[in-house]
N, C-alpha and C. Protein backbone atom coordinates (compact mmCIF):
# COMPACT_ATOMS: atom_id res chain seq x y z
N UNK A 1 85.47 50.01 74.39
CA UNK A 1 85.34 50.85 73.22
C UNK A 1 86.28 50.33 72.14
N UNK A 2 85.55 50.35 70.72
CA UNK A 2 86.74 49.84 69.81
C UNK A 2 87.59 50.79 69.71
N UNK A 3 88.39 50.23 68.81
CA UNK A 3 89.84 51.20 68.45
C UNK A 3 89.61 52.19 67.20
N UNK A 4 88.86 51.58 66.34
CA UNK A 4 88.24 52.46 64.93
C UNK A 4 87.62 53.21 65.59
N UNK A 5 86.72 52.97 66.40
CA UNK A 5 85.67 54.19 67.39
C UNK A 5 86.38 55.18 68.03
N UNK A 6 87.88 55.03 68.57
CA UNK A 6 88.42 55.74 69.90
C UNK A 6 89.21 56.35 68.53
N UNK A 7 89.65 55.72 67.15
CA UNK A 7 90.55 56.85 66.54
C UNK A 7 89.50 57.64 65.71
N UNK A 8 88.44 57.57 65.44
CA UNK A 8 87.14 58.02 64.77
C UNK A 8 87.47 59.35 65.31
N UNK A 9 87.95 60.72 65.16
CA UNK A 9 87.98 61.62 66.15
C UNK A 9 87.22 62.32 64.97
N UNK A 10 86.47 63.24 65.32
CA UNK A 10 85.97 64.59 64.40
C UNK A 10 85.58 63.73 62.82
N UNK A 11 85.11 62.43 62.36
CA UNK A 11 84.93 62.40 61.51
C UNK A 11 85.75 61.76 60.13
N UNK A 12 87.07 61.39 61.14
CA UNK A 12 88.38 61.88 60.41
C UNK A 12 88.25 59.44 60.69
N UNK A 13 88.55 59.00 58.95
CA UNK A 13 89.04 57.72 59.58
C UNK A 13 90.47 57.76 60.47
N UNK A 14 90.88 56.50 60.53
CA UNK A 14 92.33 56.08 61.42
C UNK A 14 93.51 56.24 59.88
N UNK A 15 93.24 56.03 58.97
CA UNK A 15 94.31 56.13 58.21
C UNK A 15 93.94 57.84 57.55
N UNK A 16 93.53 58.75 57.54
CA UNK A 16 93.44 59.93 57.47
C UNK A 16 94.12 60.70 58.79
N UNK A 17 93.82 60.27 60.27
CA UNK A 17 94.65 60.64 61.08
C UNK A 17 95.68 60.37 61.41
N UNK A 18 96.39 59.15 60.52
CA UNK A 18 98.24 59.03 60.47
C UNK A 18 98.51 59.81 59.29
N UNK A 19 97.75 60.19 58.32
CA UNK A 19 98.64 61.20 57.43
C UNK A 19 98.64 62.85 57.91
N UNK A 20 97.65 62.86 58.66
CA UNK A 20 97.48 64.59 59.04
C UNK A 20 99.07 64.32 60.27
N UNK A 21 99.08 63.24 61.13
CA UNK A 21 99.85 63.34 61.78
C UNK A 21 102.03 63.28 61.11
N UNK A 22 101.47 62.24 60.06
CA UNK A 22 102.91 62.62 59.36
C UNK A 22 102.88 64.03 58.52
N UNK A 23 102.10 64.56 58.60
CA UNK A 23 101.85 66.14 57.96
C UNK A 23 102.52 67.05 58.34
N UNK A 24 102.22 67.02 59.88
CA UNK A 24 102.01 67.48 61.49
C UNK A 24 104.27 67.48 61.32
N UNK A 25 104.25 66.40 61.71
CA UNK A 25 105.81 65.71 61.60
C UNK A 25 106.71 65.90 60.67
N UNK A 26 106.36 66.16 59.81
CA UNK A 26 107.16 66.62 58.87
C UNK A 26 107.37 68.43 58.56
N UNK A 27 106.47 68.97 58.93
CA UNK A 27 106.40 70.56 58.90
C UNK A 27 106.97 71.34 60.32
N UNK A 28 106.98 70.12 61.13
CA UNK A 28 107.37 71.05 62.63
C UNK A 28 108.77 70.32 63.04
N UNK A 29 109.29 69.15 62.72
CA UNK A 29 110.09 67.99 63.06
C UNK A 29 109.40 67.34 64.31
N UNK A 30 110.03 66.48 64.43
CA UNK A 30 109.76 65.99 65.88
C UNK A 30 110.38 66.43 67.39
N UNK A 31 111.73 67.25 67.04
CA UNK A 31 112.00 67.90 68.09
C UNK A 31 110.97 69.38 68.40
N UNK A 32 110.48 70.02 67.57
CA UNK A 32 109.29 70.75 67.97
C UNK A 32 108.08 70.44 68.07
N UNK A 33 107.47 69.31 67.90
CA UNK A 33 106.21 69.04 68.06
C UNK A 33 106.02 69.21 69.85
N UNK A 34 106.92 68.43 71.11
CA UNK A 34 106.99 68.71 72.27
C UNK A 34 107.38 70.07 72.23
N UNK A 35 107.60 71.20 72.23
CA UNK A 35 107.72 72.72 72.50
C UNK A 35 106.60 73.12 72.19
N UNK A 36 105.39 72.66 71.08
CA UNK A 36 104.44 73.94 70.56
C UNK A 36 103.56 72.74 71.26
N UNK A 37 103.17 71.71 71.80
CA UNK A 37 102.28 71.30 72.94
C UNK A 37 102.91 71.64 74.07
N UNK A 38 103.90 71.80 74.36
CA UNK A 38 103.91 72.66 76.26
C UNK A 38 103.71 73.94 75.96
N UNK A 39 103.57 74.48 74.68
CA UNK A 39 103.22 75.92 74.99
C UNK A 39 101.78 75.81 74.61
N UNK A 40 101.14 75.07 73.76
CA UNK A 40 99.71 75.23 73.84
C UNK A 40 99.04 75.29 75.44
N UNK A 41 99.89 74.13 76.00
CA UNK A 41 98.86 74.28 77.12
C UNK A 41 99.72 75.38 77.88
N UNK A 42 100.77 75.86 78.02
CA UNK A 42 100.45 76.55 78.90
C UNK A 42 99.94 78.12 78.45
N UNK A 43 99.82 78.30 77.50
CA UNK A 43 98.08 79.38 76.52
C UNK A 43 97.51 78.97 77.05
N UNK A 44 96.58 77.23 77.23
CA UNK A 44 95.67 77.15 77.80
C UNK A 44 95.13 77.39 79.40
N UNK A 45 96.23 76.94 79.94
CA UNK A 45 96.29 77.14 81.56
C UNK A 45 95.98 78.82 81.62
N UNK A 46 96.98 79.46 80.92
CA UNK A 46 97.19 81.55 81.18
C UNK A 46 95.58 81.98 80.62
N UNK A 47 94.66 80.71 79.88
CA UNK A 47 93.30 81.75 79.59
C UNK A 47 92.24 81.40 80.24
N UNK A 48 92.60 79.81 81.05
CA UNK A 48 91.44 79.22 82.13
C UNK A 48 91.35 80.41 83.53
N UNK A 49 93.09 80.67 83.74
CA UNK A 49 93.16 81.27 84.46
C UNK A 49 92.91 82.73 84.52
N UNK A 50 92.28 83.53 83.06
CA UNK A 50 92.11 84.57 83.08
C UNK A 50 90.82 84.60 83.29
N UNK A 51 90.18 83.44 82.50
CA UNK A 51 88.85 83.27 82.61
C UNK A 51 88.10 84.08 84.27
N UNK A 52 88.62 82.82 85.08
CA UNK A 52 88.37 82.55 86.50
C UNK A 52 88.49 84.08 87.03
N UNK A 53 89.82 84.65 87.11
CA UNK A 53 89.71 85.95 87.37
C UNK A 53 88.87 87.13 86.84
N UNK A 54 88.61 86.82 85.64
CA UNK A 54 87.15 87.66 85.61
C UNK A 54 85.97 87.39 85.76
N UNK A 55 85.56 85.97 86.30
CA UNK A 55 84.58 86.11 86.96
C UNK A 55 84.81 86.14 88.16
N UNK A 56 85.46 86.26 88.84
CA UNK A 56 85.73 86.63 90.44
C UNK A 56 85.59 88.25 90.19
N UNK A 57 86.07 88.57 89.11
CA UNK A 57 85.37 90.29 89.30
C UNK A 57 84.64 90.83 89.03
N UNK A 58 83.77 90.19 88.28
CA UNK A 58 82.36 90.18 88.17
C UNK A 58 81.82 89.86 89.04
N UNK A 59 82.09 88.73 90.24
CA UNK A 59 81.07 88.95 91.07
C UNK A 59 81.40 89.87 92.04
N UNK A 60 82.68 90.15 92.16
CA UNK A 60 82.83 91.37 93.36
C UNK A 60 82.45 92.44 92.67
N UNK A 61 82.15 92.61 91.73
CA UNK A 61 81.67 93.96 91.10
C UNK A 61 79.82 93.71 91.54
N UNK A 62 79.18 92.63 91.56
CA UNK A 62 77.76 92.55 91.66
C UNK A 62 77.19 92.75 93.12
N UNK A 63 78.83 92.11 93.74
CA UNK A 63 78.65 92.40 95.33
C UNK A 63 78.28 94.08 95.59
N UNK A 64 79.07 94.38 95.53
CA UNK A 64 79.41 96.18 95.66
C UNK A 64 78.11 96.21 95.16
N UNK A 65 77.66 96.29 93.68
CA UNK A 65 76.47 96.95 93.22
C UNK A 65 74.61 96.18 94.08
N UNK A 66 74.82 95.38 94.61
CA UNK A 66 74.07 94.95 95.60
C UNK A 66 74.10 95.68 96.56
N UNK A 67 75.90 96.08 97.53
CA UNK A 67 75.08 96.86 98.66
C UNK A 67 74.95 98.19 98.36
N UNK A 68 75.26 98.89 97.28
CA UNK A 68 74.81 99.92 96.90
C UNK A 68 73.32 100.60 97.16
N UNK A 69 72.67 101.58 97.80
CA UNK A 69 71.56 101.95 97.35
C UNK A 69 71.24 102.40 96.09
N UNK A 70 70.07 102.11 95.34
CA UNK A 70 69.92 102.79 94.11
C UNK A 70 70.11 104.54 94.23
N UNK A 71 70.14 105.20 93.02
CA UNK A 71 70.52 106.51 93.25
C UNK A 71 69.05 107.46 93.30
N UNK A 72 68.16 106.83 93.16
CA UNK A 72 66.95 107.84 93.75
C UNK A 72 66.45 107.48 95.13
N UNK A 73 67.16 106.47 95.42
CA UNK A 73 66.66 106.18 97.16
C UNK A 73 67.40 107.36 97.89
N UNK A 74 68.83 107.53 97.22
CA UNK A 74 69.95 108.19 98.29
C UNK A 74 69.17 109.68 98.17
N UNK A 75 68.86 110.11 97.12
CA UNK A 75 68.36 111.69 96.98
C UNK A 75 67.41 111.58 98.18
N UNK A 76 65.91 110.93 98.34
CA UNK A 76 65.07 110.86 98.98
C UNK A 76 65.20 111.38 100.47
N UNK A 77 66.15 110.70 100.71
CA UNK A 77 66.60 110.64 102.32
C UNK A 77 66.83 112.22 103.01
């Protein structure tokens, strides 16, 4: 893969993405740029992981409502 291709990100040339990045660098320093990426990801990790847990309760919620009888079977009986 070329290198113009691999920095091509979103549209953006390679000399447009060294100025967003001295942008980036100059508004946060460089001692915070590492603090607000370990906290992005770990936002990201705390919402994959919320994700996951609600669909694990969604399906234990579909479980239950599976062995459920419907509510005009139970009258019947």
């Amino acid at each position: 893969m070329k290198m113009a291709n691999l920095l091509a990100f979103m549209g953006l040339s390679p000399g447009e993405l060294i100025i967003v990045l001295a942008v980036v660098l100059l508004l946060f320093g460089a001692s915070k740029i590492p603090q607000l990426m370990r906290s992005m990801g770990q936002g990201l990790s705390e919402f994959k992981k919320g994700v996951k847990e609600g669909e694990k309760d969604a399906a234990e919620e579909a479980k239950k409502d599976e062995a459920k009888p419907p509510a005009g079977e139970a009258e019947k009986k």
